[in-house]
PDB file of N, CA and C in Angstrom:
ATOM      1  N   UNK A   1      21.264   3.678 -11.582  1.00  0.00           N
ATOM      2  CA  UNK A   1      21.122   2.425 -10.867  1.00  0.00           C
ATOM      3  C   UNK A   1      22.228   2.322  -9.820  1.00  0.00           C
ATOM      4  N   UNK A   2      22.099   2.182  -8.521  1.00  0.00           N
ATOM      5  CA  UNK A   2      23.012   2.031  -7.579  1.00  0.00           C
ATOM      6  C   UNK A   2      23.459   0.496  -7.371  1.00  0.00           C
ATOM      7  N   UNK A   3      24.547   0.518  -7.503  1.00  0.00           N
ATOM      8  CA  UNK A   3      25.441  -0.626  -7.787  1.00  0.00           C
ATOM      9  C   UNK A   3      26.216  -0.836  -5.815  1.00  0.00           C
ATOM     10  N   UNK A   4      25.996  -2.132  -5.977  1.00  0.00           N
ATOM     11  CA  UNK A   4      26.795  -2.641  -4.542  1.00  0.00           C
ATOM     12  C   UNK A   4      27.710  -3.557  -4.623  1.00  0.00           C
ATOM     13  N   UNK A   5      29.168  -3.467  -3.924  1.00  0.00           N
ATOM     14  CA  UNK A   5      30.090  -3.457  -4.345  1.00  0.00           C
ATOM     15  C   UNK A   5      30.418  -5.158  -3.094  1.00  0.00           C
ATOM     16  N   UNK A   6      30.730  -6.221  -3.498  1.00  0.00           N
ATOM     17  CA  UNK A   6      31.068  -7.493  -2.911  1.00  0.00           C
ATOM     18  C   UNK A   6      31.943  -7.004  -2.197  1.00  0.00           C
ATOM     19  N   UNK A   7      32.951  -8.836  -1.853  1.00  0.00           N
ATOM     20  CA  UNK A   7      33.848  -8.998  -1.065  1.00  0.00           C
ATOM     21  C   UNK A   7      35.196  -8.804  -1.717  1.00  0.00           C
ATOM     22  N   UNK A   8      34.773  -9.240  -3.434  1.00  0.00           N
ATOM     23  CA  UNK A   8      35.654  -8.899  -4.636  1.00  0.00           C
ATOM     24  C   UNK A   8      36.164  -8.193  -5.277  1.00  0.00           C
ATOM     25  N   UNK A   9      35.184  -6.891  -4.614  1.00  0.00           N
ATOM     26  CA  UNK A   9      35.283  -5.803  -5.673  1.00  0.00           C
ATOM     27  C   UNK A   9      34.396  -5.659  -6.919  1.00  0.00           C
ATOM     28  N   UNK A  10      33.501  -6.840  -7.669  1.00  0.00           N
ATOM     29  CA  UNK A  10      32.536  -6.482  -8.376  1.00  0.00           C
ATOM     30  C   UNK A  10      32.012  -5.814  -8.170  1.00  0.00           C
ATOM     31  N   UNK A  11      31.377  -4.943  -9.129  1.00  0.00           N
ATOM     32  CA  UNK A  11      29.717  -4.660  -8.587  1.00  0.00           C
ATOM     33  C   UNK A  11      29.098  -5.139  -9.791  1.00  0.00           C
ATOM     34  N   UNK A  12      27.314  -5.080  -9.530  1.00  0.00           N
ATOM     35  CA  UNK A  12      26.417  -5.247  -9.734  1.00  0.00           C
ATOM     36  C   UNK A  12      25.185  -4.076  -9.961  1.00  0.00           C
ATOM     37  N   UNK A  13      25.191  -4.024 -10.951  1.00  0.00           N
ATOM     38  CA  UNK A  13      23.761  -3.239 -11.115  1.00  0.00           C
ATOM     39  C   UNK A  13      22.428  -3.595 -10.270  1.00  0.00           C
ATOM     40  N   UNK A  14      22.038  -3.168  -9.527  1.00  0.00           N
ATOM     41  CA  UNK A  14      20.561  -3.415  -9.210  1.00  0.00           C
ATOM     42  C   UNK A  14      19.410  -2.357  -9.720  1.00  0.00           C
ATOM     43  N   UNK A  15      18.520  -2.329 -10.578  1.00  0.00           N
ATOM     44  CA  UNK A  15      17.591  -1.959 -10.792  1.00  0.00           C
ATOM     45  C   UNK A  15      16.260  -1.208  -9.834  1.00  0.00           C
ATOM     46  N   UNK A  16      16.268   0.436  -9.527  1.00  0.00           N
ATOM     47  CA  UNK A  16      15.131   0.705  -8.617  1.00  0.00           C
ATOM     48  C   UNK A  16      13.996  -0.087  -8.218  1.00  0.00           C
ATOM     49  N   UNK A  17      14.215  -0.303  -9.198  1.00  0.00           N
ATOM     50  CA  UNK A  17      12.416  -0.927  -9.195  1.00  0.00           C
ATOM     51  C   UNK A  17      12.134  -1.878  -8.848  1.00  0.00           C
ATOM     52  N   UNK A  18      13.148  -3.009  -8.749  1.00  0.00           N
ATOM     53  CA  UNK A  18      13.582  -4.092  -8.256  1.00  0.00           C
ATOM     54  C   UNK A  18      13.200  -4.343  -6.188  1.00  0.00           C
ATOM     55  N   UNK A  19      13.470  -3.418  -5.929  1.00  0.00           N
ATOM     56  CA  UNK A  19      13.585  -2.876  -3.918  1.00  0.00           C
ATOM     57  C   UNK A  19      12.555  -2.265  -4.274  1.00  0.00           C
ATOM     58  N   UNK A  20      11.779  -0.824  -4.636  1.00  0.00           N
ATOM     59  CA  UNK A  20      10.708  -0.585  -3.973  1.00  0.00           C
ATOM     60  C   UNK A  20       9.485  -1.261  -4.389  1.00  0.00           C
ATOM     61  N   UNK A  21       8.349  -1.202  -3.483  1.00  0.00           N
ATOM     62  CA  UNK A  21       6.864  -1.702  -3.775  1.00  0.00           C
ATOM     63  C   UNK A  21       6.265  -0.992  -4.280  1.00  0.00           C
ATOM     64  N   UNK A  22       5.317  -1.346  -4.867  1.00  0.00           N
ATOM     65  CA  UNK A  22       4.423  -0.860  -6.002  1.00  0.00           C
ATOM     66  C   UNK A  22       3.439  -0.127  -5.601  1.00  0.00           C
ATOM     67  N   UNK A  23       3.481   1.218  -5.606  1.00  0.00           N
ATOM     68  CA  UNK A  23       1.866   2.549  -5.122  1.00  0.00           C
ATOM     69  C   UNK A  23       1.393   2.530  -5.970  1.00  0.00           C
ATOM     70  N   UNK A  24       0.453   2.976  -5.660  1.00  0.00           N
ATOM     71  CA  UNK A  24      -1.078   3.530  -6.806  1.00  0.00           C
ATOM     72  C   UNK A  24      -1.278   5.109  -6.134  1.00  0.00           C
ATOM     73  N   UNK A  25      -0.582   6.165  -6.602  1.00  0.00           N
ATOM     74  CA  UNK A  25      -0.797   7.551  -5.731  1.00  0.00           C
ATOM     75  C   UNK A  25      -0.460   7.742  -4.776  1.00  0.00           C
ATOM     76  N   UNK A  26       0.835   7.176  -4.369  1.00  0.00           N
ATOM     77  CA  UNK A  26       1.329   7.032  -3.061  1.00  0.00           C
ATOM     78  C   UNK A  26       0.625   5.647  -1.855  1.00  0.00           C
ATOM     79  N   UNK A  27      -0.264   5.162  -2.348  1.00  0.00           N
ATOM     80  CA  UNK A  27      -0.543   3.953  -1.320  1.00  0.00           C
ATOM     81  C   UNK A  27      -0.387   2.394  -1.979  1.00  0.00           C
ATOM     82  N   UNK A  28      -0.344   1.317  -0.906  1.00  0.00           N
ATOM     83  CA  UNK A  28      -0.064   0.379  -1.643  1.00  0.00           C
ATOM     84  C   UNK A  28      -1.103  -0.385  -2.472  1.00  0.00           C
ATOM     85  N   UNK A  29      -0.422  -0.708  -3.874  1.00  0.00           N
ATOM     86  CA  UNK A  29      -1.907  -1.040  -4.972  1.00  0.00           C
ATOM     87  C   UNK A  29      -3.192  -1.999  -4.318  1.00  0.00           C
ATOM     88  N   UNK A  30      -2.626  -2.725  -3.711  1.00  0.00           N
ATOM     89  CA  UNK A  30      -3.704  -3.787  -3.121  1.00  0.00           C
ATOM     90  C   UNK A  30      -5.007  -2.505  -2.363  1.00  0.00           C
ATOM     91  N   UNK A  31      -4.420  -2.157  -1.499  1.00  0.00           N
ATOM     92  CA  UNK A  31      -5.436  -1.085  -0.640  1.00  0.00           C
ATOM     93  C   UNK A  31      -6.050  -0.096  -1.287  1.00  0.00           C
ATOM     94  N   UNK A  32      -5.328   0.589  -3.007  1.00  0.00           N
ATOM     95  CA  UNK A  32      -5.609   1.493  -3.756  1.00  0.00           C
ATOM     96  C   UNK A  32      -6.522   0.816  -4.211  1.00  0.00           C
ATOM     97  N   UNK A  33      -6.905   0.114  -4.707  1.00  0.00           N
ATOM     98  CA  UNK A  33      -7.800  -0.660  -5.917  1.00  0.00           C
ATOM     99  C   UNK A  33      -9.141  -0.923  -5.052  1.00  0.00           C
ATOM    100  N   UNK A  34      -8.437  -1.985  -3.697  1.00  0.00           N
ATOM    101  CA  UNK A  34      -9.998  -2.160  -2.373  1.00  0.00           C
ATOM    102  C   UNK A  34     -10.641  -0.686  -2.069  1.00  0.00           C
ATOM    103  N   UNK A  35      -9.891   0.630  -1.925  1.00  0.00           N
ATOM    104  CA  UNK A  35     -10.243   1.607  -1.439  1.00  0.00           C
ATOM    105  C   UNK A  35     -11.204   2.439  -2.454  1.00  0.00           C
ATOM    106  N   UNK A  36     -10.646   2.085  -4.192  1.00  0.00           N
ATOM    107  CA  UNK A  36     -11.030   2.390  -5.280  1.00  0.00           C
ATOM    108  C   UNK A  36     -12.631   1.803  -5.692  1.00  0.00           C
ATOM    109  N   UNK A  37     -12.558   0.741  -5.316  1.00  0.00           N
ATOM    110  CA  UNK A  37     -13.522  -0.656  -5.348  1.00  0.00           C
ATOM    111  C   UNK A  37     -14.728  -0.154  -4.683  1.00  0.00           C
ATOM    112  N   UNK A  38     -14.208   0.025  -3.529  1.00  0.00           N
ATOM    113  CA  UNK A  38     -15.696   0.399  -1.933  1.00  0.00           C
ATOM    114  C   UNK A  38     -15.852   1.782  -2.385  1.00  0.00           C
ATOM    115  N   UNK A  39     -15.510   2.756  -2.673  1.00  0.00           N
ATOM    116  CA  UNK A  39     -15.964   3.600  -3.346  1.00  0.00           C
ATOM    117  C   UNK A  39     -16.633   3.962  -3.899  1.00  0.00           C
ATOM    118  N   UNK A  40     -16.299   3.474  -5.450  1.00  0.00           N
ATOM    119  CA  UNK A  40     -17.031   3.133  -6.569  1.00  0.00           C
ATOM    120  C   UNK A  40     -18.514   2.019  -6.838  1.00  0.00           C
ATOM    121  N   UNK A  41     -18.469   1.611  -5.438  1.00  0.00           N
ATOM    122  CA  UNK A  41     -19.939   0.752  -4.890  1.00  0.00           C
ATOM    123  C   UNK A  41     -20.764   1.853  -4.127  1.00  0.00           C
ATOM    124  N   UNK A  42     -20.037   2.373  -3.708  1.00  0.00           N
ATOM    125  CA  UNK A  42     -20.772   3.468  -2.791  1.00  0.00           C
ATOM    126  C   UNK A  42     -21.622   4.778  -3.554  1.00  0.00           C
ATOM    127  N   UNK A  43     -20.516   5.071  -4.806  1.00  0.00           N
ATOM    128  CA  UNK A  43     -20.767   5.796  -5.506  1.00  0.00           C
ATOM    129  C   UNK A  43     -21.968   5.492  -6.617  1.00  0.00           C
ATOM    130  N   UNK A  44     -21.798   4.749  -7.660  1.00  0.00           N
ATOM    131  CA  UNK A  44     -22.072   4.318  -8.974  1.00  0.00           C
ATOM    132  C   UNK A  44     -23.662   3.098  -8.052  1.00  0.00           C
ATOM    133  N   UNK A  45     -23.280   2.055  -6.950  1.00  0.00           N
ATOM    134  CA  UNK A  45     -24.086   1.010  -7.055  1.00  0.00           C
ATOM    135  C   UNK A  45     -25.133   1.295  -5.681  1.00  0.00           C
ATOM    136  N   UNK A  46     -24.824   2.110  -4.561  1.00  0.00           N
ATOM    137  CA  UNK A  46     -25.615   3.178  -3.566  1.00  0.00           C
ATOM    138  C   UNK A  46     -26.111   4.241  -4.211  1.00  0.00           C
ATOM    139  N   UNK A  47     -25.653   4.664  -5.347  1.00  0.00           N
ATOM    140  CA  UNK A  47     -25.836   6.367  -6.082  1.00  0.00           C
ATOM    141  C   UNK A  47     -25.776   7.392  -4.603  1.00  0.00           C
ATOM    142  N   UNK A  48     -24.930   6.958  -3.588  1.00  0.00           N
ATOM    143  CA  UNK A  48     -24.272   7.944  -2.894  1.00  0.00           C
ATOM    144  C   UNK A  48     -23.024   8.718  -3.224  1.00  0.00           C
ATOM    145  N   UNK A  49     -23.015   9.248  -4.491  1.00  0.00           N
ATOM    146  CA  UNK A  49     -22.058   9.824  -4.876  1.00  0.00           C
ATOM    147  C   UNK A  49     -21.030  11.001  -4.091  1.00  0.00           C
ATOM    148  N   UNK A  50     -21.587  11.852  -3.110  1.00  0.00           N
ATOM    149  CA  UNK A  50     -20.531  12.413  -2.352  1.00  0.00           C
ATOM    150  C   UNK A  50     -20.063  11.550  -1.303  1.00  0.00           C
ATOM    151  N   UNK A  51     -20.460  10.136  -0.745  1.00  0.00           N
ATOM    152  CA  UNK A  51     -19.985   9.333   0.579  1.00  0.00           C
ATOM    153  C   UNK A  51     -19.206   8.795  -0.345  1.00  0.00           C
ATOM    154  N   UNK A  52     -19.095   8.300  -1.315  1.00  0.00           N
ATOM    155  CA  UNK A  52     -18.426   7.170  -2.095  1.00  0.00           C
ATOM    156  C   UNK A  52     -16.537   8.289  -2.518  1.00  0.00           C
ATOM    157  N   UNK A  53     -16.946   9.528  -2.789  1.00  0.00           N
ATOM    158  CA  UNK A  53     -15.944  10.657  -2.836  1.00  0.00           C
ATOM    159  C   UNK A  53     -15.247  10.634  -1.954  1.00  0.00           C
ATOM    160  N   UNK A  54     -16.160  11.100  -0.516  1.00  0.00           N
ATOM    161  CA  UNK A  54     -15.517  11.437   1.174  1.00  0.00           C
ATOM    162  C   UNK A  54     -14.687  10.445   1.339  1.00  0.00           C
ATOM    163  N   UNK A  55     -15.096   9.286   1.001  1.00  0.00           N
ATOM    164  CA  UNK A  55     -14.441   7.817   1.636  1.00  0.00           C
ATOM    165  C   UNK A  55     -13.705   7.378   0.952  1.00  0.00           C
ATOM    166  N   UNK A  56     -12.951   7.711  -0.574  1.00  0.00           N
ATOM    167  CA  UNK A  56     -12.230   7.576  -1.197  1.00  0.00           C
ATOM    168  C   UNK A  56     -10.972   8.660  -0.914  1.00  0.00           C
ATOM    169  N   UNK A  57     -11.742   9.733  -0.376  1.00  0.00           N
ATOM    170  CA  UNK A  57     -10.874  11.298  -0.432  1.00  0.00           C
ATOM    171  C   UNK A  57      -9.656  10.335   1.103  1.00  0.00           C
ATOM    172  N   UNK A  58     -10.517  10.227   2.215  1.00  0.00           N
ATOM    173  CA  UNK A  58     -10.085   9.825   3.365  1.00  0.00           C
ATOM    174  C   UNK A  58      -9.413   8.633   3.564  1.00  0.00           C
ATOM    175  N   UNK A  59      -9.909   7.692   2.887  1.00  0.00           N
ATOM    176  CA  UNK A  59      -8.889   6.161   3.002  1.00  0.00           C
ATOM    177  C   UNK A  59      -8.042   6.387   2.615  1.00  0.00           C
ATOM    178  N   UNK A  60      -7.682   7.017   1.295  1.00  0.00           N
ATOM    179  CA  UNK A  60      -6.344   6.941   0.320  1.00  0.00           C
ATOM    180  C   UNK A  60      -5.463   7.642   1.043  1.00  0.00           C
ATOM    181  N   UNK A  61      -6.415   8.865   1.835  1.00  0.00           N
ATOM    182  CA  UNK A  61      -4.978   9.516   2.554  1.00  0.00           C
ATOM    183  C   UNK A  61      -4.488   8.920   3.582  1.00  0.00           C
ATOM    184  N   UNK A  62      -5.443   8.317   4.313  1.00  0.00           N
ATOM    185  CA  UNK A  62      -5.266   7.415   5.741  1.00  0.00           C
ATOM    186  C   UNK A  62      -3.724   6.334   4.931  1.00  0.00           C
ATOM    187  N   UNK A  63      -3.803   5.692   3.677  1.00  0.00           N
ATOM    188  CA  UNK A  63      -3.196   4.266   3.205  1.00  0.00           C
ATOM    189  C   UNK A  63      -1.887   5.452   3.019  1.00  0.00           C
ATOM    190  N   UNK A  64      -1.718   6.212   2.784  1.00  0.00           N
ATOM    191  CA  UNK A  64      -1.012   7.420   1.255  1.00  0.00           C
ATOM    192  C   UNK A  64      -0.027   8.047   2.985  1.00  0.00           C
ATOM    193  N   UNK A  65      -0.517   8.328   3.982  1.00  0.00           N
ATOM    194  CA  UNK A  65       0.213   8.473   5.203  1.00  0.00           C
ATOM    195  C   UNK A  65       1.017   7.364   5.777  1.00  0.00           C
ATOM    196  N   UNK A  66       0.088   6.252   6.314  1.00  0.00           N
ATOM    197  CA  UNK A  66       0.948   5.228   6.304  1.00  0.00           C
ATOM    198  C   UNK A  66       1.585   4.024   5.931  1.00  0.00           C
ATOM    199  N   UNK A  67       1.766   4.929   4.115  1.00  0.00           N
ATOM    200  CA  UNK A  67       2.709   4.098   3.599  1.00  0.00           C
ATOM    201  C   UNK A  67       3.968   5.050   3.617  1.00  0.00           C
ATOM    202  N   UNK A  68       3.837   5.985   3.856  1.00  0.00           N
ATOM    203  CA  UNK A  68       5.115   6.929   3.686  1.00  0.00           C
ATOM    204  C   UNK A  68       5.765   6.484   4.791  1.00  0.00           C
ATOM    205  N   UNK A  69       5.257   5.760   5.944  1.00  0.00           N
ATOM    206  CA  UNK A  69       5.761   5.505   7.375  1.00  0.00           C
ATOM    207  C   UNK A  69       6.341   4.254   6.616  1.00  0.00           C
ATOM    208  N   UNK A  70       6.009   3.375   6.361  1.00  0.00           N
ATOM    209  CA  UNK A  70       6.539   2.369   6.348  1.00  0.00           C
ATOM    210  C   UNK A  70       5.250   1.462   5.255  1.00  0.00           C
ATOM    211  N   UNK A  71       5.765   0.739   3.879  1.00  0.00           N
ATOM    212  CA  UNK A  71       5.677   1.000   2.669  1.00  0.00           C
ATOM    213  C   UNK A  71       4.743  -0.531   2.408  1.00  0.00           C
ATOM    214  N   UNK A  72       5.081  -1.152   3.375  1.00  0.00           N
ATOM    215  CA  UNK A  72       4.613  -2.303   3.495  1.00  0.00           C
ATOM    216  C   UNK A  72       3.575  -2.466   4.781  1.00  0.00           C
ATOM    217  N   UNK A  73       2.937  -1.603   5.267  1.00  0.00           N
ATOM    218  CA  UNK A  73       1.818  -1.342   6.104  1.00  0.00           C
ATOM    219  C   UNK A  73       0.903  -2.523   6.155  1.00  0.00           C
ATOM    220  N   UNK A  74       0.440  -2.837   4.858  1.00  0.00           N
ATOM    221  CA  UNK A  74      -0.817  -3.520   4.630  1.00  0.00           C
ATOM    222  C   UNK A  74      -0.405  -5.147   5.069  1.00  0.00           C
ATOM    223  N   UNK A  75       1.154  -5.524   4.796  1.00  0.00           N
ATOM    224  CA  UNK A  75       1.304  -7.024   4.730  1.00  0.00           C
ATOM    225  C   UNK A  75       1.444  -6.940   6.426  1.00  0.00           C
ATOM    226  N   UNK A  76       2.101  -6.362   7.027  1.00  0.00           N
ATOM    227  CA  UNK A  76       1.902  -6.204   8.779  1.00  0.00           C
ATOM    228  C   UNK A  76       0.971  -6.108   9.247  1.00  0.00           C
ATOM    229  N   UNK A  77      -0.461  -5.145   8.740  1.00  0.00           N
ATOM    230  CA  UNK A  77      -1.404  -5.592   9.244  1.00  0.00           C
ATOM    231  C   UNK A  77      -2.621  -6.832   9.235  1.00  0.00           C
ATOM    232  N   UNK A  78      -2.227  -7.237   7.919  1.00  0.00           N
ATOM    233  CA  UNK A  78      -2.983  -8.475   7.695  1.00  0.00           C
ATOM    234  C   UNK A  78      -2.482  -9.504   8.669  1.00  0.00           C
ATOM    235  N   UNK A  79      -0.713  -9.577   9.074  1.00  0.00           N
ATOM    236  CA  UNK A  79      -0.259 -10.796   9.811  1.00  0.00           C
ATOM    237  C   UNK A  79      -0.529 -10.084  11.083  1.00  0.00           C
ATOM    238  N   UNK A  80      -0.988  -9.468  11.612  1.00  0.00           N
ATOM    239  CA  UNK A  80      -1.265  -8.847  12.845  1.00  0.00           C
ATOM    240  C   UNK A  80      -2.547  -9.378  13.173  1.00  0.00           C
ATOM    241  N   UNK A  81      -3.213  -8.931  11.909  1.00  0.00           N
ATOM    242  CA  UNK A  81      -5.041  -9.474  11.955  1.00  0.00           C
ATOM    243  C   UNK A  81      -4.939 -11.261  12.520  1.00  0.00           C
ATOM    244  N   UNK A  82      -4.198 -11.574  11.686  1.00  0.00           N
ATOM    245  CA  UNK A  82      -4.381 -13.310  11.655  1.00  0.00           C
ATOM    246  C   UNK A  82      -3.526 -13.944  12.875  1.00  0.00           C
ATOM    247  N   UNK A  83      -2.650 -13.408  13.703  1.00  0.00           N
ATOM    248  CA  UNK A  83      -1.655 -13.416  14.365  1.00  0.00           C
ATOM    249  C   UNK A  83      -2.487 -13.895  15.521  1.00  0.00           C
ATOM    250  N   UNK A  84      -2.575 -14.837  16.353  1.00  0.00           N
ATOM    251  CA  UNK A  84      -3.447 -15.548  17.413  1.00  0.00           C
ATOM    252  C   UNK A  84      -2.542 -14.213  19.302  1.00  0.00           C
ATOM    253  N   UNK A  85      -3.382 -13.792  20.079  1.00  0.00           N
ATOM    254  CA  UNK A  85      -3.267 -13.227  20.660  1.00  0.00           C
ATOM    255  C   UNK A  85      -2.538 -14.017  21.957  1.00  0.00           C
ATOM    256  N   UNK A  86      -1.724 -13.874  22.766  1.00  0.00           N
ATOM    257  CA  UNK A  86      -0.679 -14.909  23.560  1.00  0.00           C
ATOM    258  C   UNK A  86      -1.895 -15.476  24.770  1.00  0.00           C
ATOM    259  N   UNK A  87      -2.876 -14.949  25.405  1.00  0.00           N
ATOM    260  CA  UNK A  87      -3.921 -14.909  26.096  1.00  0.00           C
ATOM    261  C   UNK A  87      -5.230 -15.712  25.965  1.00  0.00           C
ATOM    262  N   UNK A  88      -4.912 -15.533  24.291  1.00  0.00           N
ATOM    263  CA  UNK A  88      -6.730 -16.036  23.821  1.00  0.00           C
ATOM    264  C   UNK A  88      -6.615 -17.148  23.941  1.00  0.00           C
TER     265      UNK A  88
END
């Protein structure tokens, strides 16, 4: 546990797990589970079982890339989505 050191000289334990966000296979769980979800509709409730694969194979890596960029991807793009354009 990496400990950070005050103005005092204490330190403090902080806990890993505490700072990073939560993956599912390297992407973030919210997008793992939606990506898991549309899939598994595609697969099991289309009985398109290799599109429901392809599109599971490809999102996760698409989410699984850019979360390695930056870990919190999904909450930036949602406020991006909702974010009113300076023009409109």
């Amino acid at each position: 546990m990496p400990a950070h050191t005050g103005n005092g000289g204490f330190t403090v334990p902080v806990h890993r797990s505490l700072t990073e966000p939560i993956l599912m296979g390297g992407a973030p769980r919210s997008a793992a589970i939606l990506n898991g979800t549309f899939a598994a509709a595609l697969g099991l409730g289309l009985q398109l079982w290799a599109a429901g694969i392809v599109y599971w194979l490809i999102a996760h890596g698409i989410c699984v890339f850019a979360a390695k960029r930056d870990p919190k991807f999904l909450e930036v793009l949602i406020r991006h989505v909702r974010h009113k354009g300076y023009l409109a």
